[in-house]
PDB file of N, CA and C in Angstrom:
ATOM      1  N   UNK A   1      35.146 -19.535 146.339  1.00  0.00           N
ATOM      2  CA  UNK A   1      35.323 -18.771 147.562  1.00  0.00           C
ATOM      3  C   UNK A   1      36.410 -19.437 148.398  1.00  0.00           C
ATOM      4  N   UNK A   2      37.210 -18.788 148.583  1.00  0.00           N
ATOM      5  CA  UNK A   2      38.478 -19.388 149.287  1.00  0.00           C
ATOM      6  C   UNK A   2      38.089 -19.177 151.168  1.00  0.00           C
ATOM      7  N   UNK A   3      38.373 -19.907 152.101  1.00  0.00           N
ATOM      8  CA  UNK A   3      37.894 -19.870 153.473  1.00  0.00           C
ATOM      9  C   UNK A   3      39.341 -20.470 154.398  1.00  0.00           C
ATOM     10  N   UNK A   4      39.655 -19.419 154.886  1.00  0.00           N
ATOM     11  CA  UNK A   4      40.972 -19.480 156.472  1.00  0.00           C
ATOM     12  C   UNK A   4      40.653 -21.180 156.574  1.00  0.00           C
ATOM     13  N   UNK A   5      41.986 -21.560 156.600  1.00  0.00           N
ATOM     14  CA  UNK A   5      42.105 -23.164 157.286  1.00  0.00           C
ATOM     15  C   UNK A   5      42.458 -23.030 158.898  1.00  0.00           C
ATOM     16  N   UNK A   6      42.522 -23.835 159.642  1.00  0.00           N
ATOM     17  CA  UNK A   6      42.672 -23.045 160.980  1.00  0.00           C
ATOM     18  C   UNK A   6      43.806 -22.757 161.293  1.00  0.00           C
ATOM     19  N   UNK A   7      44.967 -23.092 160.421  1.00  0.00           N
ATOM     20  CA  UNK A   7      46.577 -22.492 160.761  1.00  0.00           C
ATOM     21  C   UNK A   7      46.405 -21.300 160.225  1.00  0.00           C
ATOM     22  N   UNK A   8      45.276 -20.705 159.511  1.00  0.00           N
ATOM     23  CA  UNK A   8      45.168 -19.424 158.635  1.00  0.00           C
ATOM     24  C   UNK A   8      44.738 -18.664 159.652  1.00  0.00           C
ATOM     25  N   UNK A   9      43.688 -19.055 160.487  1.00  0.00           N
ATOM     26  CA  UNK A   9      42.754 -18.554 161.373  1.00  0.00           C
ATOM     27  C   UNK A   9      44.095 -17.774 162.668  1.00  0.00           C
ATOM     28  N   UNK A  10      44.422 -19.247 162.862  1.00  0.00           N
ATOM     29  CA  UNK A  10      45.350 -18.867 164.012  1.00  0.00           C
ATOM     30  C   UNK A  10      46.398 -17.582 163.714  1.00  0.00           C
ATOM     31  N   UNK A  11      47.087 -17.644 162.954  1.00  0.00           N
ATOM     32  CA  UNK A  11      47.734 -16.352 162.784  1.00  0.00           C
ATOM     33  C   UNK A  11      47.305 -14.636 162.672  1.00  0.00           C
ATOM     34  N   UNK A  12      45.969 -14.947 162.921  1.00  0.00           N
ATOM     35  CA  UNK A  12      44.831 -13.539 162.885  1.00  0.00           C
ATOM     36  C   UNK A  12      45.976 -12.673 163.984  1.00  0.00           C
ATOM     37  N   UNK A  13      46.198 -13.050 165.117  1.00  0.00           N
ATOM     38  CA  UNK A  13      46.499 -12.475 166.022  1.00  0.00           C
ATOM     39  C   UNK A  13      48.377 -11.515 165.718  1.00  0.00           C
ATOM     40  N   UNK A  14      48.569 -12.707 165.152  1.00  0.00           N
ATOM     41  CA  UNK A  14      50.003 -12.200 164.898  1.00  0.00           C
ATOM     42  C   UNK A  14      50.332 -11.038 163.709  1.00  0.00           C
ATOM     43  N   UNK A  15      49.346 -11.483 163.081  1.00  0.00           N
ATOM     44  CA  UNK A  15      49.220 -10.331 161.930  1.00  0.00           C
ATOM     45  C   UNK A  15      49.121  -8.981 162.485  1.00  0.00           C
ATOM     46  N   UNK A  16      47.875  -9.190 163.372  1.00  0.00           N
ATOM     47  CA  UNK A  16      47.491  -7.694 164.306  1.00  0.00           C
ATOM     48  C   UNK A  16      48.630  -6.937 164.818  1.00  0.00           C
ATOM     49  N   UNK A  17      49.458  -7.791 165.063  1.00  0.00           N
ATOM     50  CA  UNK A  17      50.255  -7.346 166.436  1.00  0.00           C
ATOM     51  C   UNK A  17      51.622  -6.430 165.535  1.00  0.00           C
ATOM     52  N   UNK A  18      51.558  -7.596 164.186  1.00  0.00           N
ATOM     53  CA  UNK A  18      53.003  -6.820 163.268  1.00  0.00           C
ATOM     54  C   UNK A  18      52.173  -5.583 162.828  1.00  0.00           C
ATOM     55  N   UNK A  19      50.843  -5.726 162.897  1.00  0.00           N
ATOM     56  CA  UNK A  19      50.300  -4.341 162.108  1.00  0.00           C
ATOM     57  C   UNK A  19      50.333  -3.208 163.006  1.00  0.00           C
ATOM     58  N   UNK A  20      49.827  -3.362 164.385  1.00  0.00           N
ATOM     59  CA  UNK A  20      50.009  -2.418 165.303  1.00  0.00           C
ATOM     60  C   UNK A  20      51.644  -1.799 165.605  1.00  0.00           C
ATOM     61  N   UNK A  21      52.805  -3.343 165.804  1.00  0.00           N
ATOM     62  CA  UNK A  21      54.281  -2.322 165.689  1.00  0.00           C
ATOM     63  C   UNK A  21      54.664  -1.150 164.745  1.00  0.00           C
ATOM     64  N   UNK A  22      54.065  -1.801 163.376  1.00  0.00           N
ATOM     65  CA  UNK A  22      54.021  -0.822 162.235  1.00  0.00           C
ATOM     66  C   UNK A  22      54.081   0.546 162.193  1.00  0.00           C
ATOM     67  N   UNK A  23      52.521   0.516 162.734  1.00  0.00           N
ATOM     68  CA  UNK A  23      51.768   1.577 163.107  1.00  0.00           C
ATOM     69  C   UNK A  23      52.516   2.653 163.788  1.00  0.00           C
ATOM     70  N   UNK A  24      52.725   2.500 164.874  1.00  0.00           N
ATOM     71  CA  UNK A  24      54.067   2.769 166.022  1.00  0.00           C
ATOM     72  C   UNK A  24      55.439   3.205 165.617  1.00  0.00           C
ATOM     73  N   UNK A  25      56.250   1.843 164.636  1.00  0.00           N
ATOM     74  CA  UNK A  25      57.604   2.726 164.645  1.00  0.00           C
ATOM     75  C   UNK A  25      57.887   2.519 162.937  1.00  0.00           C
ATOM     76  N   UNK A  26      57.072   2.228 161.938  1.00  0.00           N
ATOM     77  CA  UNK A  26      57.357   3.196 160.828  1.00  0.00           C
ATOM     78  C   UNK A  26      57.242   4.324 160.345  1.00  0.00           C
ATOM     79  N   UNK A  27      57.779   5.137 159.945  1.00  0.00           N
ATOM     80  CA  UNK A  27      57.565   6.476 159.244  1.00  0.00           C
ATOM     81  C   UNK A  27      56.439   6.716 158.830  1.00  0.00           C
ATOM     82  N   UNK A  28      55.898   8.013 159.494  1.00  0.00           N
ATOM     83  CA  UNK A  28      54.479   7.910 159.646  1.00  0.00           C
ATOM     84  C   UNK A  28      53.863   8.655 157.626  1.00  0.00           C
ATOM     85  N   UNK A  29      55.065   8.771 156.744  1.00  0.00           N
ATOM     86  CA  UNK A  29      54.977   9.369 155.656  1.00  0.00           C
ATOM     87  C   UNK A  29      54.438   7.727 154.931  1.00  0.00           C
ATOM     88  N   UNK A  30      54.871   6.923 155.560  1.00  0.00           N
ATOM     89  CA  UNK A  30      55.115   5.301 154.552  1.00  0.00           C
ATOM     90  C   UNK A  30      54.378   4.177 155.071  1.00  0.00           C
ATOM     91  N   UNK A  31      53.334   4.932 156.213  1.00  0.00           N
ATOM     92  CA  UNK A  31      52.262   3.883 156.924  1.00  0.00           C
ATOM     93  C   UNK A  31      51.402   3.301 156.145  1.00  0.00           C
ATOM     94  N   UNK A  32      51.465   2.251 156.284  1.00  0.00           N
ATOM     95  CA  UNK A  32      50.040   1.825 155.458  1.00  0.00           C
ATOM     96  C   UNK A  32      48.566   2.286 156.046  1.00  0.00           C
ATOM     97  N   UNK A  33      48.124   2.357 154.712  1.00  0.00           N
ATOM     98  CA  UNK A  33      46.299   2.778 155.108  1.00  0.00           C
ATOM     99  C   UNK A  33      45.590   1.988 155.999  1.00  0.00           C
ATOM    100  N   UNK A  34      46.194   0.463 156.292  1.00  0.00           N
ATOM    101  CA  UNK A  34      45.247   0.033 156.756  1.00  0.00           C
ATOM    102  C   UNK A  34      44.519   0.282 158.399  1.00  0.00           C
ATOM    103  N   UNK A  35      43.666   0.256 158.865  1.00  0.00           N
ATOM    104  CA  UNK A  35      43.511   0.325 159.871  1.00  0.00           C
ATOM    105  C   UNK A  35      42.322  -0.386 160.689  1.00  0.00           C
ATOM    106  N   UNK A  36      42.654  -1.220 161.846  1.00  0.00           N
ATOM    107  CA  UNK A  36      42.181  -2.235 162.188  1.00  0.00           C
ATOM    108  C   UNK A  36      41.528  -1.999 163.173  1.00  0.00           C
ATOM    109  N   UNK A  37      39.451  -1.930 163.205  1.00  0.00           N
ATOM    110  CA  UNK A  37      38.612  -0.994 164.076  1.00  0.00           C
ATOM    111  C   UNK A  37      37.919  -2.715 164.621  1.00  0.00           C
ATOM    112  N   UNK A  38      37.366  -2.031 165.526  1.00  0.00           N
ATOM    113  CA  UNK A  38      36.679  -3.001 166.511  1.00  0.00           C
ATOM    114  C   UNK A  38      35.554  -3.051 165.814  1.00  0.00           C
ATOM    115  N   UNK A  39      34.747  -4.274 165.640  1.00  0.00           N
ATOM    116  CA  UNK A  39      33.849  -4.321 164.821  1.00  0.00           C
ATOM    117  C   UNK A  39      32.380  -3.615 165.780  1.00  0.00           C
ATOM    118  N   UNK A  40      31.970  -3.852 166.889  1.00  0.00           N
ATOM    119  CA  UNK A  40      30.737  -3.473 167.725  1.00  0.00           C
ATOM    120  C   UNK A  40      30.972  -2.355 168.214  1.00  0.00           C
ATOM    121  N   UNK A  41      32.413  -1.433 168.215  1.00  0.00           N
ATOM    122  CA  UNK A  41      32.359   0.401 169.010  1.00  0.00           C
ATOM    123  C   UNK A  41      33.131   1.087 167.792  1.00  0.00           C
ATOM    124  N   UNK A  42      33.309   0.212 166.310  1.00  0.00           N
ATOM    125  CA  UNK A  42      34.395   0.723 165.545  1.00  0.00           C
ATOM    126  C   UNK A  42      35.310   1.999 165.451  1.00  0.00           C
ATOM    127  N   UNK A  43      35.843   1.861 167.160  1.00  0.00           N
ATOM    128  CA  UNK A  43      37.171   2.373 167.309  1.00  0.00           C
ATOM    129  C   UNK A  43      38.573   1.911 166.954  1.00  0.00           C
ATOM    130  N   UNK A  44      39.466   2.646 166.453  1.00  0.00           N
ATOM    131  CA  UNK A  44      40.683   1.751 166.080  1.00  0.00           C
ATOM    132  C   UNK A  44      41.039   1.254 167.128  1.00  0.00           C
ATOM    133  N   UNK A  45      41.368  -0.421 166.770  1.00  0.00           N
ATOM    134  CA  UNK A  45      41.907  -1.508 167.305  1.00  0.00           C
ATOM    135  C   UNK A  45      43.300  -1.204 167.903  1.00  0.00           C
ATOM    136  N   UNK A  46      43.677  -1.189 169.374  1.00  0.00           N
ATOM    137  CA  UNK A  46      44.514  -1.131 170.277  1.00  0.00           C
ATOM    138  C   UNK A  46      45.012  -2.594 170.858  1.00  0.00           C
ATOM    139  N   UNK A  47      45.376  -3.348 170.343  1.00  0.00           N
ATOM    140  CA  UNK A  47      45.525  -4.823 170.159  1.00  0.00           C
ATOM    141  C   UNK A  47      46.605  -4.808 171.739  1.00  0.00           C
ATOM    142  N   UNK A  48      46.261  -5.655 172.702  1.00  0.00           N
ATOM    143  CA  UNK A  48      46.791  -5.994 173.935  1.00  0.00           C
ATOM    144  C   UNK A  48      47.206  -7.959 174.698  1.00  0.00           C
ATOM    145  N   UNK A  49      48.271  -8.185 175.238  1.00  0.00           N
ATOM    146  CA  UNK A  49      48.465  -9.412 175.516  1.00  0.00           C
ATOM    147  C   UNK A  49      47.921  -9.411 176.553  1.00  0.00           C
ATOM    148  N   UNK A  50      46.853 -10.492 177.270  1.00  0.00           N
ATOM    149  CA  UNK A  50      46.187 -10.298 178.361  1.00  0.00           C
ATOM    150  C   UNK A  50      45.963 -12.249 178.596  1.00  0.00           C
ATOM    151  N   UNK A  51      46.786 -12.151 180.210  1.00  0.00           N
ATOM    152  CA  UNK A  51      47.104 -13.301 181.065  1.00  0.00           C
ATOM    153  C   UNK A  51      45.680 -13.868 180.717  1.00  0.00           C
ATOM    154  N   UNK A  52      45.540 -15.397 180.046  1.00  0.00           N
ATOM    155  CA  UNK A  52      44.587 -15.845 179.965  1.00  0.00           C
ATOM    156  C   UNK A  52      43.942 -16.303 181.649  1.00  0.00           C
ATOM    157  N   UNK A  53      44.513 -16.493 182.743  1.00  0.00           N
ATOM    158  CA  UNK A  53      44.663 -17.017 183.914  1.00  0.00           C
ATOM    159  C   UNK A  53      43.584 -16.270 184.704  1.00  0.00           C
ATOM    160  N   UNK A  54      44.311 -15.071 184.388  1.00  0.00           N
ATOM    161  CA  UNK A  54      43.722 -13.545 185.762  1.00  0.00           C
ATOM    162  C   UNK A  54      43.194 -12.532 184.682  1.00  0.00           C
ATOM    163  N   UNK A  55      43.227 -12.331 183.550  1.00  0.00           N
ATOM    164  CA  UNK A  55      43.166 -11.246 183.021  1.00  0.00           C
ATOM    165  C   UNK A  55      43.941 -10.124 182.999  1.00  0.00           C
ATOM    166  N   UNK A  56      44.821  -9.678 183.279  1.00  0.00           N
ATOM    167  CA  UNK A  56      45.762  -9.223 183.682  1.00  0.00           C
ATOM    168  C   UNK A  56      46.607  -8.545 182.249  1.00  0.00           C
ATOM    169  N   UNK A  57      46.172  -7.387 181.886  1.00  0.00           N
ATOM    170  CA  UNK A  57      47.327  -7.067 180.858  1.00  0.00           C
ATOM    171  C   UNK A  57      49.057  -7.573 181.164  1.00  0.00           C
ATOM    172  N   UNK A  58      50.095  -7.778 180.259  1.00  0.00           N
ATOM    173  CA  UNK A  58      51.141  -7.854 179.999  1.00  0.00           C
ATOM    174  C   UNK A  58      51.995  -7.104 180.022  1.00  0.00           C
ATOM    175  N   UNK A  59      52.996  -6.844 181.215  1.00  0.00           N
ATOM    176  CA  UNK A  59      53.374  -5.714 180.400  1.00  0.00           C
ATOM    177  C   UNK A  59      55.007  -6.845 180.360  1.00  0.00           C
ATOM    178  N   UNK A  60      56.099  -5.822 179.880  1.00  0.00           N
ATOM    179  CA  UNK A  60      57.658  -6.366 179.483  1.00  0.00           C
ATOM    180  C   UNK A  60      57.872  -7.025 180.911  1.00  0.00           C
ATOM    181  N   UNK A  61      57.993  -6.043 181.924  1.00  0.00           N
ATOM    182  CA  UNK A  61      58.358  -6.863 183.257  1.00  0.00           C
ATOM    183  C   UNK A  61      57.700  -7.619 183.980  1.00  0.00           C
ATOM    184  N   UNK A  62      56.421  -7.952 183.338  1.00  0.00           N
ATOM    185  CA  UNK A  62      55.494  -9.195 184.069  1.00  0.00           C
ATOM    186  C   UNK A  62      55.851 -10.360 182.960  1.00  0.00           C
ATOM    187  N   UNK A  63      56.261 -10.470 182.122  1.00  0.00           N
ATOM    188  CA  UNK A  63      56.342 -11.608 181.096  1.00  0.00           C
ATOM    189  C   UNK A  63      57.901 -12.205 181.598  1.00  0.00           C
ATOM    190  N   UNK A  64      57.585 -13.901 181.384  1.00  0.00           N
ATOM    191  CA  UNK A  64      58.992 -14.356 181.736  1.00  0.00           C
ATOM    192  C   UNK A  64      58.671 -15.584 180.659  1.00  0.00           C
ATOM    193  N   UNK A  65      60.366 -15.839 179.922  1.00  0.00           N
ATOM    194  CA  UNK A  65      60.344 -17.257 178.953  1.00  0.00           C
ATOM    195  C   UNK A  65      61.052 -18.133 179.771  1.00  0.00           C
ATOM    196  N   UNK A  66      60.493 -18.795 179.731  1.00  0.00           N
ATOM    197  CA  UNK A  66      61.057 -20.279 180.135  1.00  0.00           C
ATOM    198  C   UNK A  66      61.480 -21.860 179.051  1.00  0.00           C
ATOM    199  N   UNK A  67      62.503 -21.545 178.952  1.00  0.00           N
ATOM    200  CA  UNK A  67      62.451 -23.213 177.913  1.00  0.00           C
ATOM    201  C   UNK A  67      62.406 -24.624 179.044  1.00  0.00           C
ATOM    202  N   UNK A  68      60.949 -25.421 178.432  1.00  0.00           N
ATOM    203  CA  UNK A  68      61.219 -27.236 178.654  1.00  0.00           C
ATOM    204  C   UNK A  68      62.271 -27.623 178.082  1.00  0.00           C
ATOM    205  N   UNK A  69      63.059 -28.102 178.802  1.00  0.00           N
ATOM    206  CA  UNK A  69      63.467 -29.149 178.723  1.00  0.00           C
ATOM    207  C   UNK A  69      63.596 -30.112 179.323  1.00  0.00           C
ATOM    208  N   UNK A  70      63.680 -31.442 178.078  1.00  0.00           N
ATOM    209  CA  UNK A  70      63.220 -32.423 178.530  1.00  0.00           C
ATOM    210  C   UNK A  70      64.656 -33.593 178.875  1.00  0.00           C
TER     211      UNK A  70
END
């Protein structure tokens, strides 16, 4: 039985997120089947970035990058 190491684990999220762009702007003839439901209301999964701070969804003009440097 093979089991997620936690760099495996960690990328759960990123996977979601390429699966949801997918979803969105490939050709809806060449989508993949898969589809990613909430496990306790199993509605399809609407995957969202949300301010760990305030809760606060994300949107483009609330997000800012900043590089450290040191």
């Amino acid at each position: 039985m093979y089991l997620l190491t936690d760099k495996g684990r960690d990328s759960y999220t990123i996977l979601i997120a390429i699966q949801s762009w997918a979803d969105d702007w490939i050709d809806h003839r060449v989508r993949s089947p898969v589809k990613l439901r909430h496990r306790p209301c199993q509605k399809v999964l609407q995957p969202e970035i949300v301010c760990e701070a305030c809760g606060q969804v994300l949107t483009l003009a609330q997000g800012q990058i900043r590089m450290a440097i040191s």
